[in-house]
Each structure stands twice: as structure tokens, then as C-alpha cells.
PDB file of N, CA and C in Angstrom:
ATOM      1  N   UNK A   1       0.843  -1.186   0.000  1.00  0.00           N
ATOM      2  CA  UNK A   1       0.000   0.000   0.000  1.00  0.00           C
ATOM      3  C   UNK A   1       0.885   1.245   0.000  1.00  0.00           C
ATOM      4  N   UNK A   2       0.414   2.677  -0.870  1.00  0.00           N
ATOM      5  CA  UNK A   2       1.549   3.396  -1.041  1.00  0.00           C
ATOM      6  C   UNK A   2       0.771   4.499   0.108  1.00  0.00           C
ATOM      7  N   UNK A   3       1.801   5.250   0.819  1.00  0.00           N
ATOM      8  CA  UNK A   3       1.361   5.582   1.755  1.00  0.00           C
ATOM      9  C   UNK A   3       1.071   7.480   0.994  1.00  0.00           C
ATOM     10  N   UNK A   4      -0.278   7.819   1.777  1.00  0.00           N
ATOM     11  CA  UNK A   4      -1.239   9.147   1.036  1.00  0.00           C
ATOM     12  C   UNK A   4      -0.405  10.095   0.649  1.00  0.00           C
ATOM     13  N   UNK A   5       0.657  10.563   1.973  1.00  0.00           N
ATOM     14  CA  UNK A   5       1.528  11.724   1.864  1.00  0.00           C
ATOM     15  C   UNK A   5       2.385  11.457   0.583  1.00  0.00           C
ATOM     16  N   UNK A   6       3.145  10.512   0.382  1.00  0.00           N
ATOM     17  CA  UNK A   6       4.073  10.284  -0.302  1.00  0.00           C
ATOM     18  C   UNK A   6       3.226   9.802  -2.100  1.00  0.00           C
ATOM     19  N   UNK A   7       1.639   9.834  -2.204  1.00  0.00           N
ATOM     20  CA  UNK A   7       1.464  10.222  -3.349  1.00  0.00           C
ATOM     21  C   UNK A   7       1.082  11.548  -3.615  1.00  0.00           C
ATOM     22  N   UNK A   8       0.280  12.274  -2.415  1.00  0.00           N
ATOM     23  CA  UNK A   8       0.371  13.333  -2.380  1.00  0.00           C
ATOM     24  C   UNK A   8       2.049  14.018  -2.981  1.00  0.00           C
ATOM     25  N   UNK A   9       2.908  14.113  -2.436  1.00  0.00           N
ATOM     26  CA  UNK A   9       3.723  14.327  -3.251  1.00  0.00           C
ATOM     27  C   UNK A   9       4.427  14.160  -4.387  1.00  0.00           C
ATOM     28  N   UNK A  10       4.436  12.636  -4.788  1.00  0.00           N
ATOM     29  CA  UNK A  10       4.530  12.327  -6.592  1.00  0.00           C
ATOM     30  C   UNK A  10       3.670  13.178  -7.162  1.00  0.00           C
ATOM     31  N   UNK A  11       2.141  13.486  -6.794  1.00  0.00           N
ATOM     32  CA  UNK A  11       1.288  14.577  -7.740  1.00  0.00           C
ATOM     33  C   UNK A  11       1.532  15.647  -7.509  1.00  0.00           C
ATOM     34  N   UNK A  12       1.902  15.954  -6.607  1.00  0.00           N
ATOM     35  CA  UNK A  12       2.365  17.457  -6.368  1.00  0.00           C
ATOM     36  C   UNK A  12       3.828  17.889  -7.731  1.00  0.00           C
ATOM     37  N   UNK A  13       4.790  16.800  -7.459  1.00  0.00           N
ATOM     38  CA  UNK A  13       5.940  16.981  -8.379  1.00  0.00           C
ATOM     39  C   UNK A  13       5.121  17.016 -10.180  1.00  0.00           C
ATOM     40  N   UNK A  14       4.541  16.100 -10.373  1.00  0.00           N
ATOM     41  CA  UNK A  14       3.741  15.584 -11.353  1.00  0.00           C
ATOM     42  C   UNK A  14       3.675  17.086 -11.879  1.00  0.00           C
ATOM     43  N   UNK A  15       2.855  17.635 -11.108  1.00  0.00           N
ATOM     44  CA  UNK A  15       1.863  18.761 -11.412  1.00  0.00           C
ATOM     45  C   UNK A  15       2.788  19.900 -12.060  1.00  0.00           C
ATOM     46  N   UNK A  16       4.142  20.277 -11.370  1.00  0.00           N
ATOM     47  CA  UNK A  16       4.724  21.214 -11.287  1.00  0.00           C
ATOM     48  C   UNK A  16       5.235  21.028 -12.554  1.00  0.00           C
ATOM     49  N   UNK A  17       5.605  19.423 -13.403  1.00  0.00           N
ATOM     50  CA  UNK A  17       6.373  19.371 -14.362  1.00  0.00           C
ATOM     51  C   UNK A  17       5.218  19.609 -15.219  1.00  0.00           C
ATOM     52  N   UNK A  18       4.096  18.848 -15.476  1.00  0.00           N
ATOM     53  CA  UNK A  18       2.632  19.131 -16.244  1.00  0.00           C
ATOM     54  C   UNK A  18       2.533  20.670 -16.364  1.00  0.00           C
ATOM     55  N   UNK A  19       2.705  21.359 -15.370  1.00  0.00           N
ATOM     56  CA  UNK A  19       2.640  23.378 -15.826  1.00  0.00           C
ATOM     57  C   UNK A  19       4.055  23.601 -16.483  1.00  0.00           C
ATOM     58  N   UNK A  20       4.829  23.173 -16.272  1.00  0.00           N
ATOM     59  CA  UNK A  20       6.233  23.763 -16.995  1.00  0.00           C
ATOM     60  C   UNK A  20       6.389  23.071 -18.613  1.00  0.00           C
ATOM     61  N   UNK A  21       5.914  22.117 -18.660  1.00  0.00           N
ATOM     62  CA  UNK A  21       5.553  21.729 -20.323  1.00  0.00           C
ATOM     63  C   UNK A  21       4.735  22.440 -20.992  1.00  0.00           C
ATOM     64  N   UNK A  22       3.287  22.407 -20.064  1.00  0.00           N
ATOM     65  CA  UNK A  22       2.303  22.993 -20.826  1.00  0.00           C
ATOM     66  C   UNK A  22       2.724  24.718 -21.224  1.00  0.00           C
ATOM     67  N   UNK A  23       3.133  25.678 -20.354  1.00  0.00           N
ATOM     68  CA  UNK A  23       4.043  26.917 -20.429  1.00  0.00           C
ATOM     69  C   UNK A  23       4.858  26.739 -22.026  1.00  0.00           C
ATOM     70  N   UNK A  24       5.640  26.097 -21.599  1.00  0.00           N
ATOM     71  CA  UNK A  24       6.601  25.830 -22.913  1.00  0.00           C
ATOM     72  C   UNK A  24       5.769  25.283 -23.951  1.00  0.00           C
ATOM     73  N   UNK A  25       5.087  24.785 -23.995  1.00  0.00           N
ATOM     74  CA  UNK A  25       4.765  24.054 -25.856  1.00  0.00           C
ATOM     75  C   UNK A  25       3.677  25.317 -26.021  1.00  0.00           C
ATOM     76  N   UNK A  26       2.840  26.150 -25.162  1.00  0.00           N
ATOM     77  CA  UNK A  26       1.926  27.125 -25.347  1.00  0.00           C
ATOM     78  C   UNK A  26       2.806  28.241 -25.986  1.00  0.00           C
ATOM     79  N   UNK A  27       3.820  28.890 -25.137  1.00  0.00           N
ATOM     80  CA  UNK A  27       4.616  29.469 -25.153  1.00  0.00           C
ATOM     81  C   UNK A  27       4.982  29.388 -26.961  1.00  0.00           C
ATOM     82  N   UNK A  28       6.186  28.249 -27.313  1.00  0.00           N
ATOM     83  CA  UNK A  28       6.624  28.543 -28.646  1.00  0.00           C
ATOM     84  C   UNK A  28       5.415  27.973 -29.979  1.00  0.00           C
ATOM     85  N   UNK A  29       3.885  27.808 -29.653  1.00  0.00           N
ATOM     86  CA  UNK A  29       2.808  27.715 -30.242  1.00  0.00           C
ATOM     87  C   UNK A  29       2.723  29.179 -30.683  1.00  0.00           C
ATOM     88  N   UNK A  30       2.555  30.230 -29.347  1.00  0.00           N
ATOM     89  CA  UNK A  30       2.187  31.447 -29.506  1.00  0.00           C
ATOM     90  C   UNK A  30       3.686  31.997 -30.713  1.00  0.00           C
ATOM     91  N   UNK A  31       4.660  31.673 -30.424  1.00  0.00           N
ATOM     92  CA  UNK A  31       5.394  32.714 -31.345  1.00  0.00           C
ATOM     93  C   UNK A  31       5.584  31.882 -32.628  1.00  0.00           C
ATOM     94  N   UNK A  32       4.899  30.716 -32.411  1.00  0.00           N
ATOM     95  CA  UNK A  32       4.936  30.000 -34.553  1.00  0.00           C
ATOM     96  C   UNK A  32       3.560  30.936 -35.056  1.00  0.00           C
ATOM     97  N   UNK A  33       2.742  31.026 -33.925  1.00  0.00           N
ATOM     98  CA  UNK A  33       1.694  31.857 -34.573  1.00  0.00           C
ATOM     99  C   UNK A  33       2.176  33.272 -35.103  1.00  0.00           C
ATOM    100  N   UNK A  34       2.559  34.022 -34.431  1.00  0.00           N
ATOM    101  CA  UNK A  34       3.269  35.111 -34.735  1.00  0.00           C
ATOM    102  C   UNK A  34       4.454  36.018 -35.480  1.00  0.00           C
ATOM    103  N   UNK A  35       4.743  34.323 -35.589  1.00  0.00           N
ATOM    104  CA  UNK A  35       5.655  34.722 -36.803  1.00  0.00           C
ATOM    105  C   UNK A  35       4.950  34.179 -38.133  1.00  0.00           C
ATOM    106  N   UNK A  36       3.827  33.637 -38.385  1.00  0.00           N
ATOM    107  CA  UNK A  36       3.250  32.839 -39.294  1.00  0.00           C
ATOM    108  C   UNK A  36       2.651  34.698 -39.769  1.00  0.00           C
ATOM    109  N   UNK A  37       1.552  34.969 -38.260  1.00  0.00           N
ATOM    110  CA  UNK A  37       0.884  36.056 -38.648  1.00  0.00           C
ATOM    111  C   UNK A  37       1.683  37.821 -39.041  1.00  0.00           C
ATOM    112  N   UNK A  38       2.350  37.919 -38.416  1.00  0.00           N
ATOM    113  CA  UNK A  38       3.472  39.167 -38.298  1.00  0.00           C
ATOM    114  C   UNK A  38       4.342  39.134 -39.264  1.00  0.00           C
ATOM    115  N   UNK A  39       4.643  37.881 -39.675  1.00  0.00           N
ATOM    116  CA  UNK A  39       6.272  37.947 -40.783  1.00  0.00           C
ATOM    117  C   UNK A  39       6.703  39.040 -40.174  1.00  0.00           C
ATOM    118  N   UNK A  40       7.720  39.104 -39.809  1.00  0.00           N
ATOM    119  CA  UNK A  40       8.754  40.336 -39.082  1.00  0.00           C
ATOM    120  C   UNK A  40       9.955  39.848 -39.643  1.00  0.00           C
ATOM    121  N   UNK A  41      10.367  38.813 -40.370  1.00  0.00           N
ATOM    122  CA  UNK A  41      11.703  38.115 -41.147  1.00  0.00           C
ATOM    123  C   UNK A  41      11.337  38.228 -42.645  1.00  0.00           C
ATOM    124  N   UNK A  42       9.798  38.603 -42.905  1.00  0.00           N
ATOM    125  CA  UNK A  42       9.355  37.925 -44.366  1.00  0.00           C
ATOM    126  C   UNK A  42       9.550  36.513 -44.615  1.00  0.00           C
ATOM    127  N   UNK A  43      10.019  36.132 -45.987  1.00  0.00           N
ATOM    128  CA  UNK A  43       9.628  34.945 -46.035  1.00  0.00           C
ATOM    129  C   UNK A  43      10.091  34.035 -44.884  1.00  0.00           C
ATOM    130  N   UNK A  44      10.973  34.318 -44.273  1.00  0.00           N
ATOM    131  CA  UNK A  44      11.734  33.334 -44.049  1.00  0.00           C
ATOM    132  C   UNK A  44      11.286  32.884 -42.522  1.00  0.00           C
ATOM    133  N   UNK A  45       9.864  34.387 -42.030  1.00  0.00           N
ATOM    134  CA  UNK A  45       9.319  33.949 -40.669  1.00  0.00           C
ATOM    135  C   UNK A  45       8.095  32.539 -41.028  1.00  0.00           C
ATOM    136  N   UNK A  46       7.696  32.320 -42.437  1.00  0.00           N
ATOM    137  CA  UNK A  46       6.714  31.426 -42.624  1.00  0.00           C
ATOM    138  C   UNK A  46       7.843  30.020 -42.462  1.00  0.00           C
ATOM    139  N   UNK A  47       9.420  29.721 -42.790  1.00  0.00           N
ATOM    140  CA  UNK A  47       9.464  28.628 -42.532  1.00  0.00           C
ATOM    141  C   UNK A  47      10.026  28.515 -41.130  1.00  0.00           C
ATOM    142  N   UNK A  48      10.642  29.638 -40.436  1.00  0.00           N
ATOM    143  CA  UNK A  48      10.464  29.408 -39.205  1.00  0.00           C
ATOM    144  C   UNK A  48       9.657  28.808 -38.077  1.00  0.00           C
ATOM    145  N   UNK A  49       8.091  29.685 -38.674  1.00  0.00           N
ATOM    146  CA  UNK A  49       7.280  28.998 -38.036  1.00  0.00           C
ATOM    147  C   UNK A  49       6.690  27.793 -38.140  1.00  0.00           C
ATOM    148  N   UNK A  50       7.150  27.745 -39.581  1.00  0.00           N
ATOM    149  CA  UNK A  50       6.701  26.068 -39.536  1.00  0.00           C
ATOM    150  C   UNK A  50       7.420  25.023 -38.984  1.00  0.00           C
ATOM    151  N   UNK A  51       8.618  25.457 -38.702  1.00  0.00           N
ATOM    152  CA  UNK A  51       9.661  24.637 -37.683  1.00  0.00           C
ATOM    153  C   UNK A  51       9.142  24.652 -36.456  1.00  0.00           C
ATOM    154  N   UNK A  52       8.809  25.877 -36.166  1.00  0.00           N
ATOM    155  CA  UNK A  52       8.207  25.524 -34.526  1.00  0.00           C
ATOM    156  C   UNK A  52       7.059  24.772 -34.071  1.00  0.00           C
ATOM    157  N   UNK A  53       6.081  24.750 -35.164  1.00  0.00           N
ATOM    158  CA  UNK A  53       5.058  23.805 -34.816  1.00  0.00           C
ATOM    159  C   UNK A  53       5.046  22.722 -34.349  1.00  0.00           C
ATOM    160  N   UNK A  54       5.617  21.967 -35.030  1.00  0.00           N
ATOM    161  CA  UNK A  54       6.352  20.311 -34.540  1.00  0.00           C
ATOM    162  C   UNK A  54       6.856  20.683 -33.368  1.00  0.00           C
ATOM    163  N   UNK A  55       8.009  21.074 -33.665  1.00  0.00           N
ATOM    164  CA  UNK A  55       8.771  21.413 -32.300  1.00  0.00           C
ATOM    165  C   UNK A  55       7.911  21.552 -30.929  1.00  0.00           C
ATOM    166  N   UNK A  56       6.514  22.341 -31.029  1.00  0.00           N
ATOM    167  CA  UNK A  56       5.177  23.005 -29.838  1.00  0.00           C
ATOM    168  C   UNK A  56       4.773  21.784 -29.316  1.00  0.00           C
ATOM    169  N   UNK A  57       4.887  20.694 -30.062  1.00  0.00           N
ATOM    170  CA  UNK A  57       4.349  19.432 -29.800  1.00  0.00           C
ATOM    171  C   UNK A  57       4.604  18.436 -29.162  1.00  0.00           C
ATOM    172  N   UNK A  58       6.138  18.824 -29.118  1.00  0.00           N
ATOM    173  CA  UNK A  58       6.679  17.724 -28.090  1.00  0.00           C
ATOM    174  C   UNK A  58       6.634  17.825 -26.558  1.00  0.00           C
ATOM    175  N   UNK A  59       6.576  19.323 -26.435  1.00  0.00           N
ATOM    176  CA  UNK A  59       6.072  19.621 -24.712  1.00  0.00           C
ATOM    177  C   UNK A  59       5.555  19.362 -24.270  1.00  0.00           C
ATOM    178  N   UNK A  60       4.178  19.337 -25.355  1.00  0.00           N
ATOM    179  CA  UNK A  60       2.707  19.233 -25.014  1.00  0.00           C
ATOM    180  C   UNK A  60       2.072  18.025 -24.649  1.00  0.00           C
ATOM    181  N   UNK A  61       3.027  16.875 -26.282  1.00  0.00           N
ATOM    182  CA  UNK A  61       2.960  15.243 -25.846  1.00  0.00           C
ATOM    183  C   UNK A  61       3.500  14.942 -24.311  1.00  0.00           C
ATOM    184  N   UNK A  62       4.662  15.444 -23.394  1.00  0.00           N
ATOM    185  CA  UNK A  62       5.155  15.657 -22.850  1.00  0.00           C
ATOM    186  C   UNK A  62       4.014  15.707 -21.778  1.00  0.00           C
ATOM    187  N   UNK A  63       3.197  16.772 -21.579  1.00  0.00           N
ATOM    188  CA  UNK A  63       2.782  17.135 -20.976  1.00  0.00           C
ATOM    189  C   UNK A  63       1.178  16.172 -20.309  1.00  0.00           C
ATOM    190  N   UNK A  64       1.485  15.612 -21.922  1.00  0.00           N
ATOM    191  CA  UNK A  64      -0.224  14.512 -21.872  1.00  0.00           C
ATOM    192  C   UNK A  64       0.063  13.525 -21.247  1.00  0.00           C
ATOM    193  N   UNK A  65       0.849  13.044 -21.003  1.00  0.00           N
ATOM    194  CA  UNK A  65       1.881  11.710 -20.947  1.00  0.00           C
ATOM    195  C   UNK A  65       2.155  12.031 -18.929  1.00  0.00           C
ATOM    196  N   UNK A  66       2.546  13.309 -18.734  1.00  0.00           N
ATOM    197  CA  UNK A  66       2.286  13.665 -17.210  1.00  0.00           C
ATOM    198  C   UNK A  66       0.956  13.371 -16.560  1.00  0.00           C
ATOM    199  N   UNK A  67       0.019  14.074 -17.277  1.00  0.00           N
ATOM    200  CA  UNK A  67      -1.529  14.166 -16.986  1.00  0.00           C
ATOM    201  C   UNK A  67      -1.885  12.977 -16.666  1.00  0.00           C
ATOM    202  N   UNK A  68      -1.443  12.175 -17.485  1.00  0.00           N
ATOM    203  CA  UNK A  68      -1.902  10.534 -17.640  1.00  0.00           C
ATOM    204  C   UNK A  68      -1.517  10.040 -16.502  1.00  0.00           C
ATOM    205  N   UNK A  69      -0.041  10.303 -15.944  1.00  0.00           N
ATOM    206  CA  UNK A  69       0.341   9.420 -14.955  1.00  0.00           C
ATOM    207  C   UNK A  69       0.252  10.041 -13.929  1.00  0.00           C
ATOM    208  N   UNK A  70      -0.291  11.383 -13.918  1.00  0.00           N
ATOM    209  CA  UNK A  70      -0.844  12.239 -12.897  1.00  0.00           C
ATOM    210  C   UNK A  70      -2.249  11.277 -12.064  1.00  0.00           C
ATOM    211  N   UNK A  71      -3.255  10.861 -12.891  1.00  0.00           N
ATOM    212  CA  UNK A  71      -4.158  10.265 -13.335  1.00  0.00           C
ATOM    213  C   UNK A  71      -4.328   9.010 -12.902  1.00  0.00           C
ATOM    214  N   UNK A  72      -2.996   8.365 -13.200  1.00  0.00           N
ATOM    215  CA  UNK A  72      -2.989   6.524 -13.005  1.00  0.00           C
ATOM    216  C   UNK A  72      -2.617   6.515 -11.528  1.00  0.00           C
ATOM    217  N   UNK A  73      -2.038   7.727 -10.653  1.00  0.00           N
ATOM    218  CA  UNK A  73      -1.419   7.357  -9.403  1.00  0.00           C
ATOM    219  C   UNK A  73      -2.913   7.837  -8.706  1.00  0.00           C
ATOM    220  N   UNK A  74      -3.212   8.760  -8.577  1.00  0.00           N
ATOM    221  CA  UNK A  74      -4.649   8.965  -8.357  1.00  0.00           C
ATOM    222  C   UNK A  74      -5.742   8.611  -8.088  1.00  0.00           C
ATOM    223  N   UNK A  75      -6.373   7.693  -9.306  1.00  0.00           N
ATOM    224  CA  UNK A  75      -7.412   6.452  -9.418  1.00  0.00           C
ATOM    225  C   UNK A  75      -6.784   5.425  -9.059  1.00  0.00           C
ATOM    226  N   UNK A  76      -5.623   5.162  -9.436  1.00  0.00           N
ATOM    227  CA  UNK A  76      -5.295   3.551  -8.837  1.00  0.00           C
ATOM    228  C   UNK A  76      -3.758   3.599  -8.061  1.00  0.00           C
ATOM    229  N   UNK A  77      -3.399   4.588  -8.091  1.00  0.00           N
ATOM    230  CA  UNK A  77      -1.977   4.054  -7.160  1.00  0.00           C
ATOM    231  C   UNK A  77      -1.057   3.460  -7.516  1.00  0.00           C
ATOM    232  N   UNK A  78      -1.095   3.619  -8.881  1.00  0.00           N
ATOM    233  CA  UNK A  78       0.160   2.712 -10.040  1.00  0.00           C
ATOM    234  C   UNK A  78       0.888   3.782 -10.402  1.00  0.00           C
ATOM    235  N   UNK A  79       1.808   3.511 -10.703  1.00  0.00           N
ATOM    236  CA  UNK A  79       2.788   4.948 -11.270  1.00  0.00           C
ATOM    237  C   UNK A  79       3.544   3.946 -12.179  1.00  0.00           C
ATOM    238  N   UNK A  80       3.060   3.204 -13.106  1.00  0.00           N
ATOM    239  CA  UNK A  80       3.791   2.944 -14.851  1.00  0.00           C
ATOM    240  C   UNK A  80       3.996   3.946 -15.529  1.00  0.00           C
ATOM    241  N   UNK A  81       4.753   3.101 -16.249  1.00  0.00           N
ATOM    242  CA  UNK A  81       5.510   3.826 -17.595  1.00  0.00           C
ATOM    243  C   UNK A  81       4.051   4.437 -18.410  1.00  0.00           C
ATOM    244  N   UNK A  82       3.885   5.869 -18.777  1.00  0.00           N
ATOM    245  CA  UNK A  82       2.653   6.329 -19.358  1.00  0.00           C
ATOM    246  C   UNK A  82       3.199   6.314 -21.135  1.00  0.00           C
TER     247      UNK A  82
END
């Protein structure tokens, strides 16, 4: 049996990394948008931003993948590989 405090704190850590992904993949989302919408480079902000898109995604997968095991310790008290 895993004892309350000590999942209380795996979700607590959980949580802190789940906001610092989600920050970051929001974060360089907002400036692929902005350079998509603004061109401030001209052409060369449209392939920028298309570099960052992908790139926005991996935080975010990142971030789903926390949620999840945010989730699995929670309802059941398992902490697997998500």
C-alpha cells in the first residue's frame, strides 16, 4: 500500500512538471503563430514557423503523458511507464 503523503507528493511533483511543459509548448505555439501572422523576417518567418510547430508538440505530448500518470497514481496508485 503506497502511503497518502508520499502520493500526495509524486502529484504534487507531477503537477509542477505538467505546468512547466504545458508553459513551454503554449509558449513557442504562440510565437509559430506570430511569426506565421506578423512575418517580421518575411519569407523566411513562414518557414520558421513552420519549424516551430512540430517542435510546440513535443512539450505538449510531454505534458499529456504527465496528466496521464498524474491520473494513473490517483485512481489507482500505479505509477507505470505512461
Amino acid at each position: 500500500m503506497v502511503n497518502v503523503s508520499d502520493t500526495d507528493e509524486r502529484i504534487a511533483g507531477l503537477q509542477k512538471t505538467y505546468r512547466k511543459l504545458m508553459m513551454i509548448g503554449l509558449a513557442t505555439l504562440l510565437a509559430a503563430f506570430a511569426l506565421l501572422i506578423l512575418r517580421p523576417f518575411g519569407s523566411a518567418s513562414l518557414v520558421l514557423g513552420a519549424i516551430l510547430f512540430p517542435v510546440a508538440m513535443i512539450p505538449l505530448e510531454l505534458a499529456r503523458r504527465t496528466a496521464q500518470r498524474m491520473a494513473l497514481i490517483a485512481l489507482g496508485g500505479v505509477d507505470r511507464k505512461a
